[in-house]
Protein backbone atom coordinates (compact mmCIF):
# COMPACT_ATOMS: atom_id res chain seq x y z
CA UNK A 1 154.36 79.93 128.68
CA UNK A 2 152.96 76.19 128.43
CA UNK A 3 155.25 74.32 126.98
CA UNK A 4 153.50 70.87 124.79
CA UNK A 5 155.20 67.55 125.73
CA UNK A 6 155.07 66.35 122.20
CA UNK A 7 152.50 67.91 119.08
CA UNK A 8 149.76 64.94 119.59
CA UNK A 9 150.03 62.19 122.23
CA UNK A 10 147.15 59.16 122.15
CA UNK A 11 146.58 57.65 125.68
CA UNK A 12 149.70 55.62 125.52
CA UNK A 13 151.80 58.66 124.41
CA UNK A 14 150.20 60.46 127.57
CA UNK A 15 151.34 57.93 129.98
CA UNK A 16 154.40 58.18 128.74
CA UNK A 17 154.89 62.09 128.84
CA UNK A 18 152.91 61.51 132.67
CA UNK A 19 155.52 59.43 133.70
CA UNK A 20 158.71 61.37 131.99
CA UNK A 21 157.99 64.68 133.77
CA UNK A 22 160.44 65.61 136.76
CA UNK A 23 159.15 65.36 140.23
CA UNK A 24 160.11 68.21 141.95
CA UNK A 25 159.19 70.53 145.17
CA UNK A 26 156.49 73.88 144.83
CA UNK A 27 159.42 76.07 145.65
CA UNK A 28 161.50 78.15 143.29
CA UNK A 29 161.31 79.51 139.87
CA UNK A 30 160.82 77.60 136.84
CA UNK A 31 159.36 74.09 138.66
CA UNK A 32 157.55 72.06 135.94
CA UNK A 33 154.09 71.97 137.11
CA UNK A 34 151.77 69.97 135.07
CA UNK A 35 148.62 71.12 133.05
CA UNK A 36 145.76 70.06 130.49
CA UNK A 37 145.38 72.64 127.61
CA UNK A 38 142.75 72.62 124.84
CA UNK A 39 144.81 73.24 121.57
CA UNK A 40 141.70 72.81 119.33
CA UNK A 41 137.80 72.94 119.65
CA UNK A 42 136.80 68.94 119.30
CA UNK A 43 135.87 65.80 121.61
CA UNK A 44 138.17 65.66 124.81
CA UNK A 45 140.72 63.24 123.79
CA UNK A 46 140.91 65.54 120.20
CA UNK A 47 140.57 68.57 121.95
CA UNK A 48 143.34 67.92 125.12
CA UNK A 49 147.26 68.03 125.24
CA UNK A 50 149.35 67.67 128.09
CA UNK A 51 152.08 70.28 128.87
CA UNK A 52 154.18 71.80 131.72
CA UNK A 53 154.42 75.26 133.16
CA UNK A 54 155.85 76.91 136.18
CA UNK A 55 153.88 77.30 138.89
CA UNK A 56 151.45 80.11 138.41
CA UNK A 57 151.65 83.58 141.09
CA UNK A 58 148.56 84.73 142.80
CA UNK A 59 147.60 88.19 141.40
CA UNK A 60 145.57 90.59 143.99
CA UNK A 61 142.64 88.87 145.73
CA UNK A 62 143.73 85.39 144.19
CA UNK A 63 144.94 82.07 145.37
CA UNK A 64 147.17 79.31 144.01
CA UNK A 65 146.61 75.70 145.01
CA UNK A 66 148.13 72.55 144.76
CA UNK A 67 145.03 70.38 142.78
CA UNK A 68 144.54 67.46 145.18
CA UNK A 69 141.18 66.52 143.29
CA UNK A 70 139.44 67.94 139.69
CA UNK A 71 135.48 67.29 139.69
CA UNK A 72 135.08 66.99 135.96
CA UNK A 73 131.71 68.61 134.68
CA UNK A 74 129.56 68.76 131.62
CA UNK A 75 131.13 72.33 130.98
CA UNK A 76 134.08 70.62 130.60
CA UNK A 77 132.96 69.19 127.40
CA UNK A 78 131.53 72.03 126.62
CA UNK A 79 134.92 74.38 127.21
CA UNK A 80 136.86 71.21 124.90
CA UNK A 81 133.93 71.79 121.95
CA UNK A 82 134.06 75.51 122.25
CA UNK A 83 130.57 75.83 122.94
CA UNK A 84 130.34 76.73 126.66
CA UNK A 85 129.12 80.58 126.95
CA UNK A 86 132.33 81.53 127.48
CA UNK A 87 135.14 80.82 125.37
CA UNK A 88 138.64 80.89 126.39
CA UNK A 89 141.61 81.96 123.96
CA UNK A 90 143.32 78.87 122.88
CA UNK A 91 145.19 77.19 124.31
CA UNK A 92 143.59 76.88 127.81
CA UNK A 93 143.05 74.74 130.50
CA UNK A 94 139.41 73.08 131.46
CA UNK A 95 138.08 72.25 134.69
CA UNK A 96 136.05 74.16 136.41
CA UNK A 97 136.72 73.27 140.13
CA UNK A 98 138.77 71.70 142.86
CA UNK A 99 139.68 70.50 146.08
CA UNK A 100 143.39 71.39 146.93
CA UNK A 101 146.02 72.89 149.50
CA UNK A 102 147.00 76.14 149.17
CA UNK A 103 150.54 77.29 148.52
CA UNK A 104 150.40 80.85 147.45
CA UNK A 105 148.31 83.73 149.00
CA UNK A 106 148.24 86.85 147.01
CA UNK A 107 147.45 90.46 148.20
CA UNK A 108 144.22 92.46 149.16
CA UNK A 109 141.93 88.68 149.90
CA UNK A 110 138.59 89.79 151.55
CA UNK A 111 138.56 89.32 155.12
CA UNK A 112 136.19 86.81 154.72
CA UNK A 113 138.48 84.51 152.83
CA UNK A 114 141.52 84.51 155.23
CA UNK A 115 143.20 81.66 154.02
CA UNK A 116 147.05 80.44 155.39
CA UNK A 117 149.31 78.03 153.36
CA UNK A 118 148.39 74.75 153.80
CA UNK A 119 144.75 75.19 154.08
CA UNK A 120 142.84 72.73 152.27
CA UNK A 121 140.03 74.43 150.04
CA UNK A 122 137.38 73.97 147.49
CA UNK A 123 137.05 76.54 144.72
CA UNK A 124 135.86 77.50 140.90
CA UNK A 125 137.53 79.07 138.17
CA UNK A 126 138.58 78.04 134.88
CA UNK A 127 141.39 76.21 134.41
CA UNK A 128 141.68 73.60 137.28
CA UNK A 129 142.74 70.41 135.33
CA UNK A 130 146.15 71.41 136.16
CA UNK A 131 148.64 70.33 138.99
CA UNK A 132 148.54 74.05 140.32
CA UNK A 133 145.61 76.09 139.81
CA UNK A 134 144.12 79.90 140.46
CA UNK A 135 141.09 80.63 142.25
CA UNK A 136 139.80 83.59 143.03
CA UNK A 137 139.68 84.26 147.38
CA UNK A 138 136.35 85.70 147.70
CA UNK A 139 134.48 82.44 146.16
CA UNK A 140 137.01 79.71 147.65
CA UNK A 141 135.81 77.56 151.12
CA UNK A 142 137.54 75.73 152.84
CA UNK A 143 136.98 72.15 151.78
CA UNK A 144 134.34 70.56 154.69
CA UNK A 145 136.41 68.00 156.84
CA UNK A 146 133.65 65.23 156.31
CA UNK A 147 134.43 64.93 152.73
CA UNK A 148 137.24 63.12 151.37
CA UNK A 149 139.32 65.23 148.71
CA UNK A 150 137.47 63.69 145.75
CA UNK A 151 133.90 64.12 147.65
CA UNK A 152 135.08 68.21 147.82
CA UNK A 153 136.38 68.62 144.71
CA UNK A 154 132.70 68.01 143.61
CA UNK A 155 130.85 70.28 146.51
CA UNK A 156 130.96 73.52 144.63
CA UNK A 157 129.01 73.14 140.78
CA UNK A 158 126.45 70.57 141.69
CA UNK A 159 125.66 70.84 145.21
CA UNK A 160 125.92 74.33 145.05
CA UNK A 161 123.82 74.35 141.30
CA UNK A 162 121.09 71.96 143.54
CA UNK A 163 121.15 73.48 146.48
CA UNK A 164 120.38 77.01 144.99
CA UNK A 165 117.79 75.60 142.34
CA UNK A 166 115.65 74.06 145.19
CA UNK A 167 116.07 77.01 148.19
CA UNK A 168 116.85 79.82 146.26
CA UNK A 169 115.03 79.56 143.00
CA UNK A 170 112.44 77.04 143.93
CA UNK A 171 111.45 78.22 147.28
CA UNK A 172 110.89 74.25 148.02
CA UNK A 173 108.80 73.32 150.84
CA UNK A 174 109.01 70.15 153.06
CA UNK A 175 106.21 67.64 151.92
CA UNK A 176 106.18 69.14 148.46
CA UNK A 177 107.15 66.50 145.21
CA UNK A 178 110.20 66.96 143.04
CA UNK A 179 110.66 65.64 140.09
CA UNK A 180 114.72 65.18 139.20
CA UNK A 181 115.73 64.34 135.54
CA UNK A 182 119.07 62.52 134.59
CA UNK A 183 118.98 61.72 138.64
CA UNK A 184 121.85 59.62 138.54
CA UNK A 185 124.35 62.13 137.22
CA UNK A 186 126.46 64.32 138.92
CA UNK A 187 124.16 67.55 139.26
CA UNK A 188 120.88 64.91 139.30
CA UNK A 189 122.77 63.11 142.42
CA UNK A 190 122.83 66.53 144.41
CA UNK A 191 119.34 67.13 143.95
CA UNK A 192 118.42 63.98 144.34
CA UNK A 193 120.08 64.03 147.94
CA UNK A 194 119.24 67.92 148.53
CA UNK A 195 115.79 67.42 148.31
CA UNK A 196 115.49 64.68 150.94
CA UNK A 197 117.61 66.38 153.21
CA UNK A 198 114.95 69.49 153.09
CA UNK A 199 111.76 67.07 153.67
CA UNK A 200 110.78 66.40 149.57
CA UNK A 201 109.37 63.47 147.99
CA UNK A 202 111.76 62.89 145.44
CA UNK A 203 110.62 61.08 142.09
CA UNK A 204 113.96 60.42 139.39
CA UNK A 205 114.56 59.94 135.89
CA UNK A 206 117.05 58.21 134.60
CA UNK A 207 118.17 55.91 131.42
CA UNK A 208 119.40 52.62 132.71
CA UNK A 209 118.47 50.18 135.75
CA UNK A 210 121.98 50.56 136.71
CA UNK A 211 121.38 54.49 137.18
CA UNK A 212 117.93 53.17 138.78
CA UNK A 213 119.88 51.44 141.29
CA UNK A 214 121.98 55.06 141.81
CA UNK A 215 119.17 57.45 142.26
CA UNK A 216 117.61 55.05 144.66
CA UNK A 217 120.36 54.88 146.93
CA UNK A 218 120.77 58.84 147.00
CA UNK A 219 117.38 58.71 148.14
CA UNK A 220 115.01 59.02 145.30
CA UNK A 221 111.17 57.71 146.77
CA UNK A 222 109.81 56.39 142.83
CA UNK A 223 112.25 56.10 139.79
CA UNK A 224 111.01 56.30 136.16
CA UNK A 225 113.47 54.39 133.39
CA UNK A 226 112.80 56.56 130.65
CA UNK A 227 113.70 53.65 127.89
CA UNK A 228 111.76 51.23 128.75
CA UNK A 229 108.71 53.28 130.66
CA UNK A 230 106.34 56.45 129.37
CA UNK A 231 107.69 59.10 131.75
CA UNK A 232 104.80 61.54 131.25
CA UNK A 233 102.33 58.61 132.11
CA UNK A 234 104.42 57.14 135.00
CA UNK A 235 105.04 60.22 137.00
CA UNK A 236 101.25 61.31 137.03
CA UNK A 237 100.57 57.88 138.31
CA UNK A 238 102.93 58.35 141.10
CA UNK A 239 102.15 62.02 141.76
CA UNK A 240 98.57 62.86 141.63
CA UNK A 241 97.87 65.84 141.26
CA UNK A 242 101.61 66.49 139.35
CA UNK A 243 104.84 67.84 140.74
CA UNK A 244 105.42 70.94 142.63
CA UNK A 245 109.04 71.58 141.94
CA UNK A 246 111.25 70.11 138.29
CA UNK A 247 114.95 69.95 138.33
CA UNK A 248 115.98 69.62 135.15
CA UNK A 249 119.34 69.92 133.49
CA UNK A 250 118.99 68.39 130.79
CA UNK A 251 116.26 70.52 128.82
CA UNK A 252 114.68 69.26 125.09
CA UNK A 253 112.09 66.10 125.84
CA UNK A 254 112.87 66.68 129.46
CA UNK A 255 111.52 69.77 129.96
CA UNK A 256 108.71 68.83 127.40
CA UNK A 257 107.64 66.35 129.70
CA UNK A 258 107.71 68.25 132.99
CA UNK A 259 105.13 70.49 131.13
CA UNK A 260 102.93 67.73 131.30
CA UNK A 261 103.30 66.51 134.66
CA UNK A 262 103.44 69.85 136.67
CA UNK A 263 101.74 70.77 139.14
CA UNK A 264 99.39 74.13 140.33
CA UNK A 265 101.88 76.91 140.96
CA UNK A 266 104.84 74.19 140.62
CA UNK A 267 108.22 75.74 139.27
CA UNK A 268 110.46 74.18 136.68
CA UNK A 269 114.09 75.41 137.27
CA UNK A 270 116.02 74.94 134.35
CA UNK A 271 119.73 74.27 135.03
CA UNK A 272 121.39 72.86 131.69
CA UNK A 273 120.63 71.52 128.38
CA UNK A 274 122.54 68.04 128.15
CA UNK A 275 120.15 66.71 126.36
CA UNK A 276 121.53 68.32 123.41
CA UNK A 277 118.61 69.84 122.43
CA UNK A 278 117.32 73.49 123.68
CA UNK A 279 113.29 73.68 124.14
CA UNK A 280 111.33 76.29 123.45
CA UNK A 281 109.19 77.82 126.40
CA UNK A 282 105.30 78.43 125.48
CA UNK A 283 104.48 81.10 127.66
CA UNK A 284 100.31 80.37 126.94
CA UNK A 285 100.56 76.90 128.05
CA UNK A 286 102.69 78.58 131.69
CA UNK A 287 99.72 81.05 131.99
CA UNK A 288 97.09 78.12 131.89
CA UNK A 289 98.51 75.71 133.79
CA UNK A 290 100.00 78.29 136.38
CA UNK A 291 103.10 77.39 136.37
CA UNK A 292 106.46 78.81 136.39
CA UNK A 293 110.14 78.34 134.24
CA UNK A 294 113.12 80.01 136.11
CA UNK A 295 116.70 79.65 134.73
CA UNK A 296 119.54 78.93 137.04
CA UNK A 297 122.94 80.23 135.98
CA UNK A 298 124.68 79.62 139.17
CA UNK A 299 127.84 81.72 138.39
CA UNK A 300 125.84 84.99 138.31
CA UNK A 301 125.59 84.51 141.97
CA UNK A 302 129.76 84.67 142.35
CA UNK A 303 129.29 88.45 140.68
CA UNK A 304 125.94 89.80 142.62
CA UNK A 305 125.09 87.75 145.35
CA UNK A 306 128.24 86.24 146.46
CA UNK A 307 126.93 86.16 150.03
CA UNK A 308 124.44 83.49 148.78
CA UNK A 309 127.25 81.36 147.71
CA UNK A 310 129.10 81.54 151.13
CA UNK A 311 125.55 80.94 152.82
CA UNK A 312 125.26 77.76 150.55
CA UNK A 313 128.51 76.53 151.36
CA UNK A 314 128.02 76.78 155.06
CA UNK A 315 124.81 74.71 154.95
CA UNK A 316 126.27 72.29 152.77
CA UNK A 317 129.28 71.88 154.89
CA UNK A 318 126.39 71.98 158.10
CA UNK A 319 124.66 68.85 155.95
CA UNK A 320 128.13 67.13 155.13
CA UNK A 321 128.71 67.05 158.95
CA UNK A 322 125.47 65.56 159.77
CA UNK A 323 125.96 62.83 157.59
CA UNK A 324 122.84 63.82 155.28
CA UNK A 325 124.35 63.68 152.53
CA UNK A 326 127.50 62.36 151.04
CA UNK A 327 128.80 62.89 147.38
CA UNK A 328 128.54 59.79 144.81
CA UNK A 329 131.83 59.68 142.76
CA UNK A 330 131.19 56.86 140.13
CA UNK A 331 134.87 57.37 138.72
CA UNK A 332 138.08 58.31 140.04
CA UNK A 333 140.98 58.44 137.44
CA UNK A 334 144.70 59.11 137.16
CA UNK A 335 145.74 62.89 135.79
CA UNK A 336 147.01 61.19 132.79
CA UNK A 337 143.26 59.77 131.90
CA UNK A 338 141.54 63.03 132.21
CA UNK A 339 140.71 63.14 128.35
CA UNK A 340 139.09 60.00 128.57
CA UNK A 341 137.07 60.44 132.00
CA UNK A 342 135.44 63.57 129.37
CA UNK A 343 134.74 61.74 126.72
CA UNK A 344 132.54 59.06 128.74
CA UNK A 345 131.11 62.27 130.63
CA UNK A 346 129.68 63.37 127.46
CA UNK A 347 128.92 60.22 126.10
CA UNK A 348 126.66 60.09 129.35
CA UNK A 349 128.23 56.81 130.15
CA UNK A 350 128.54 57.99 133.77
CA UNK A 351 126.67 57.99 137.40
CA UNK A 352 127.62 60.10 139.96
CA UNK A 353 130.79 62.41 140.02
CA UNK A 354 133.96 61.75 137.62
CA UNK A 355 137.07 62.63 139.79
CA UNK A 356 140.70 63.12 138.39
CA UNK A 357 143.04 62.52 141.53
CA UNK A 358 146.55 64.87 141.27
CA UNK A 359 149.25 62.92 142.28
């Protein structure tokens, strides 16, 4: 049972309850381990209390880790507003993946995840914004030794969300144009990066010089401000004849524009809606353009092709070693500013990854 520190804490009270809790070793019963729990559907810092548990035990085919890093993602927000497709019981914790060492092995793992204690790993499962966290065996990797903790924590959702939009779903060539909205964010970073490392010119979108300046040094080729230039207008100066593949994850005017600007037998893959606003696809204006929409729900591919997701990982951790990419973490916060780091994630005052380092 989670046990609250007190009923509401603001950010003061929270570094006060941080720094009251014991420090003490993984082993034994009963060790206070500590954990983020949404008590209530609202904005992060509403939504979020701090507690302590004991450390949980790995059922059959499950892990337990001690955090190390917590890549924070949009679902995060999401999970805090209650309107993430799935919806935990209250309370629960948030975050959605990790980097961190393993400390408990349970029984019947798949031979392909043959993990010892001590391993470092990177994972995804509900519930990571905690000091010790459950992941599941078959869909943990070890964490690539080219990437700091807080560059891991971050491999699994985006790079993997990026990788499989562009190889998998995409079928992108080398030569071919991509277009990459919100390119400075976490996800848009990945692709941004992805898609040079397979040979693409990469045109981004963003909403600030500063993120400009971000999507340029991942590698974007052309970069379209979308307050202060016509997207639709830009992008068919700077691509011709339009773009072959969209990344888009953030759906409403975005994918409204990539309508406009695509390309003869070019593919929109459609990866999120943070826009805020979910657009309607015309399936007349597809047919005369000849173009295609696929969706990208990356966490189907944990239940039926989970061999994908191990494939991914490998070539990410292939590209991580080769230096052609390297994750972007704009942020890296203290466990006891978690609530925070969400709200300016879904205030989209961020670039890059948001990182919450476990002491």
């Amino acid at each position: 049972m989670v046990q609250p520190l007190r009923a509401r804490v603001g950010h003061r009270g929270r570094r006060a309850a941080h720094r009251a809790l014991p420090r003490q070793p993984d082993e034994g019963c009963g060790v206070v381990s500590r954990v983020w729990q949404v008590v209530r559907h609202g904005a992060p810092s509403d939504a979020l209390e701090l507690g302590d548990r004991s450390i949980p035990e790995p059922g059959p085919g499950e892990l337990v880790v001690r955090t190390r890093a917590v890549a924070l993602n949009f679902p995060d927000v999401l999970l805090c507003r209650g309107e993430y497709q799935v919806r935990p019981e209250l309370p629960f914790p948030p975050g959605i993946e990790a980097c961190g060492e393993v400390v408990a092995v349970g029984s019947d793992a798949p031979e392909s995840a043959a993990f010892a204690i001590g391993d470092r790993v990177v994972g995804s499962r509900i519930g990571t914004l905690a000091e010790h966290a459950v992941l599941d065996a078959a869909v943990t990797f070890p964490a690539p030794d080219a990437l700091s903790d807080a560059e891991a924590s971050g491999l699994i959702i985006a790079y993997q969300t990026a990788y499989v939009a562009l190889h998998r779903r995409a079928q992108l060539q080398p030569g071919e144009t991509v277009l990459v909205h919100a390119a400075a964010g976490g996800v848009g970073t990945a692709a941004v990066q992805l898609a040079k490392a397979a040979g693409a010119r990469v045109i981004g979108v963003v909403s600030s010089p500063a993120k400009a300046e971000v999507a340029r040094a991942c590698g974007a080729d052309e970069v379209v401000d979308r307050t202060s230039e016509d997207v639709i207008g830009r992008v068919k100066e700077l691509a011709g004849r339009g773009v072959d593949v969209v990344f888009d994850p953030v759906g409403g005017d975005a994918f409204d524009q990539s309508t406009k600007v695509i390309a003869f037998e070019g593919r929109i893959v459609v990866v999120g809606f943070a826009g805020g606003r979910m657009q309607e696809v015309k399936p007349n204006h597809a047919l005369v353009k000849n173009y295609s929409v696929l969706g990208l729900h990356w966490a189907l591919y944990n239940q039926f092709r989970p061999d994908l997701v191990r494939e991914a990982h490998e070539e990410l951790t292939r590209l991580a070693a080769e230096g052609l990419f390297r994750p972007v973490i704009g942020e890296q916060v203290g466990f006891a500013d978690a609530p925070e780091a969400l709200d300016r994630l879904a205030a989209g005052a961020t670039v890059g990854r948001s990182v919450v380092l476990v002491d």
